[in-house]
Protein backbone atom coordinates (compact mmCIF):
# COMPACT_ATOMS: atom_id res chain seq x y z
CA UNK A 1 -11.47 43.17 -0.94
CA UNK A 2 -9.41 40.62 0.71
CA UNK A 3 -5.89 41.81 1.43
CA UNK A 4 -2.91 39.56 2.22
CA UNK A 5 -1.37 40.27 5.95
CA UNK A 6 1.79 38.56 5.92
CA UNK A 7 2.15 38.90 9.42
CA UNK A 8 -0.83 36.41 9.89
CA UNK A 9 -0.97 33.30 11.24
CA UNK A 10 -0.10 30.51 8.47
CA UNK A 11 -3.18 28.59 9.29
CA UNK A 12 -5.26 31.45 7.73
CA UNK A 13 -3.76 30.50 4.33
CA UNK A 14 -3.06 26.99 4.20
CA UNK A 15 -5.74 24.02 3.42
CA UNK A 16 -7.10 22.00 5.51
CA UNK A 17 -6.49 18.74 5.44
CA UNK A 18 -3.60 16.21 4.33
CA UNK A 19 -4.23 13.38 2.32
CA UNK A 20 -2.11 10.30 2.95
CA UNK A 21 -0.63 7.29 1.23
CA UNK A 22 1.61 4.23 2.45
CA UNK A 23 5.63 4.00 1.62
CA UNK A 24 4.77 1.13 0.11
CA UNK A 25 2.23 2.31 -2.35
CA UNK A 26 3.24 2.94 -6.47
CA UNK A 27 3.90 6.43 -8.17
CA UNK A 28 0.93 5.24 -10.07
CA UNK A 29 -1.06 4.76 -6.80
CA UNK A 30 0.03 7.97 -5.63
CA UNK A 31 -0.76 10.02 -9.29
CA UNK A 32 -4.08 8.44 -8.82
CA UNK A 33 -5.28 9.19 -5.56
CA UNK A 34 -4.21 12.92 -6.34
CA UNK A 35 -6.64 13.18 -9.15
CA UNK A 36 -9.15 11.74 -7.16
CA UNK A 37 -8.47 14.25 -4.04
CA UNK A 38 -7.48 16.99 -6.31
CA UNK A 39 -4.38 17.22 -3.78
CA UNK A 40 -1.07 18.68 -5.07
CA UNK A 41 0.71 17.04 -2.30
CA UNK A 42 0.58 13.71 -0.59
CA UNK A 43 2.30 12.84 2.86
CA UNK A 44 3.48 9.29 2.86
CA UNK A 45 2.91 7.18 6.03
CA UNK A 46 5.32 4.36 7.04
CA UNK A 47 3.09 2.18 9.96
CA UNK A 48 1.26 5.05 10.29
CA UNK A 49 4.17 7.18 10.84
CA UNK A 50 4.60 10.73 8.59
CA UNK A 51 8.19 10.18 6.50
CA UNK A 52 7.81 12.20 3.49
CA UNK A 53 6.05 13.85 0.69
CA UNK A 54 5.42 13.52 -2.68
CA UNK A 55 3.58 16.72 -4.86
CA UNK A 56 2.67 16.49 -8.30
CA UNK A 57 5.66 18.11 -9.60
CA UNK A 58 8.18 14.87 -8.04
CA UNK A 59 6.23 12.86 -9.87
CA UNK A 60 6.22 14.26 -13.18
CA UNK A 61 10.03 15.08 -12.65
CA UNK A 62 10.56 10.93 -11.43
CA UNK A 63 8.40 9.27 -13.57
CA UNK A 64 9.25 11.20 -17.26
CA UNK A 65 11.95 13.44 -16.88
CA UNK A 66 14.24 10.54 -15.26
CA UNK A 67 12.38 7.72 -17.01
CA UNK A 68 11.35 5.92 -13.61
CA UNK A 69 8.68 3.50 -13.87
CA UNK A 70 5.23 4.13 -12.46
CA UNK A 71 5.30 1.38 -10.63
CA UNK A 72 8.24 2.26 -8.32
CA UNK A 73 7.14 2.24 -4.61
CA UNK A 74 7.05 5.94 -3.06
CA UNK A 75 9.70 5.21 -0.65
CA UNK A 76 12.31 5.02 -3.24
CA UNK A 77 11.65 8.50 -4.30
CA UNK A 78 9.80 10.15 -1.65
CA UNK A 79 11.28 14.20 -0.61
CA UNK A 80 12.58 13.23 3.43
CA UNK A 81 12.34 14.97 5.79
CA UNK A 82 9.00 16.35 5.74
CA UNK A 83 9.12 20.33 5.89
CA UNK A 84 6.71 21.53 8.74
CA UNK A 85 5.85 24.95 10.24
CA UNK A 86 3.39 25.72 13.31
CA UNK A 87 0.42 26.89 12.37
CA UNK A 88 1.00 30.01 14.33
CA UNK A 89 4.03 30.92 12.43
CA UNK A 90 3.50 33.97 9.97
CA UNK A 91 3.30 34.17 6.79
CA UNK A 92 6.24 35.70 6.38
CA UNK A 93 8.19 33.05 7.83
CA UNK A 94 6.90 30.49 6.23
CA UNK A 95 7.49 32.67 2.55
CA UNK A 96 11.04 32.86 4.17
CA UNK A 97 11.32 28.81 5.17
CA UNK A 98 10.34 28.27 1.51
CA UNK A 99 12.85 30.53 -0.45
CA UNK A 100 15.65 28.69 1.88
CA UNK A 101 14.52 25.71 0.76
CA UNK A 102 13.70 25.95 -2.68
CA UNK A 103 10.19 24.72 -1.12
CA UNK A 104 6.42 25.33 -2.69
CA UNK A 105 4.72 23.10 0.45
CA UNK A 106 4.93 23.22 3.88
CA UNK A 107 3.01 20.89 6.14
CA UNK A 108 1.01 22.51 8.88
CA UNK A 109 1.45 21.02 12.78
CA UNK A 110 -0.66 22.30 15.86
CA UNK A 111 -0.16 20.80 19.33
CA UNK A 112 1.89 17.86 17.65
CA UNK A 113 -1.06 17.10 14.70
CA UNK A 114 -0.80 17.61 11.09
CA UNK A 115 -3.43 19.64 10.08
CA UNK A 116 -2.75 21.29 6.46
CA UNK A 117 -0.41 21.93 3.42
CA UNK A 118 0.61 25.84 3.16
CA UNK A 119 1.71 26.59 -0.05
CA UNK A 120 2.44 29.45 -2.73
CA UNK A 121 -0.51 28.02 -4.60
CA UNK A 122 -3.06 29.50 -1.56
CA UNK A 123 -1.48 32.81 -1.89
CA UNK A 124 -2.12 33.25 -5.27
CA UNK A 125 -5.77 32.39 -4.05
CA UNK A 126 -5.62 35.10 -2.23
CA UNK A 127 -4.24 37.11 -4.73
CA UNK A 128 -7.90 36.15 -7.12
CA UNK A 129 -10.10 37.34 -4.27
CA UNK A 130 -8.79 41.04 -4.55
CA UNK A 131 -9.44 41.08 -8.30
């Protein structure tokens, strides 16, 4: 049985890997590429440069909740700044960093890179492997 330390590092929980999309790229674009990629969140890139995120929930909110079209570009709606923790933070802090901000995502950095998303979703995860 697996057991959830929440004293341990973040980057035991989170997943590996961030997919990208330009600023200038649609919500269309971006609902797309996350059914392709299966990704809940996507971190959009302006020249290359990290400047927000999007998750799956910003777009259903944008596009039919406030009636926005699909083909809006990302950087009119994107969530700036981006919300990061160090991949040696605990798990408690990030749980912490995420009730302060009303956040479910945090992107992961070590030694300056990117390198995952945490979220609530990989706990619950977690949470399956004990059953």
């Amino acid at each position: 049985m697996l057991k959830l330390n929440i004293d341990e590092a973040v980057s035991a929980y989170m997943s590996r890997g961030i997919v990208s999309v330009e600023s200038s790229a649609t919500i269309r674009d971006a609902a797309k590429i996350m059914a392709e990629t299966n990704a809940p969140l996507l971190l959009i890139t302006k020249n290359k440069k990290p400047v927000g995120t999007i998750t799956e929930r910003d777009i259903l909110l944008k596009t039919i909740a406030d009636d926005t079209d699909p083909n809006t570009v990302l950087e009119n709606i994107i969530l700036s700044p981006i919300l990061t923790i160090f991949g040696n933070a605990t798990t408690r802090g990030a749980l912490t960093l995420m009730a302060e901000k009303n956040a479910n995502h945090l992107i992961v950095e070590s030694e300056g890179k990117l390198i995952g998303v945490f979220s609530k979703s990989n706990l619950l995860e977690i949470g399956k492997l004990k059953i």
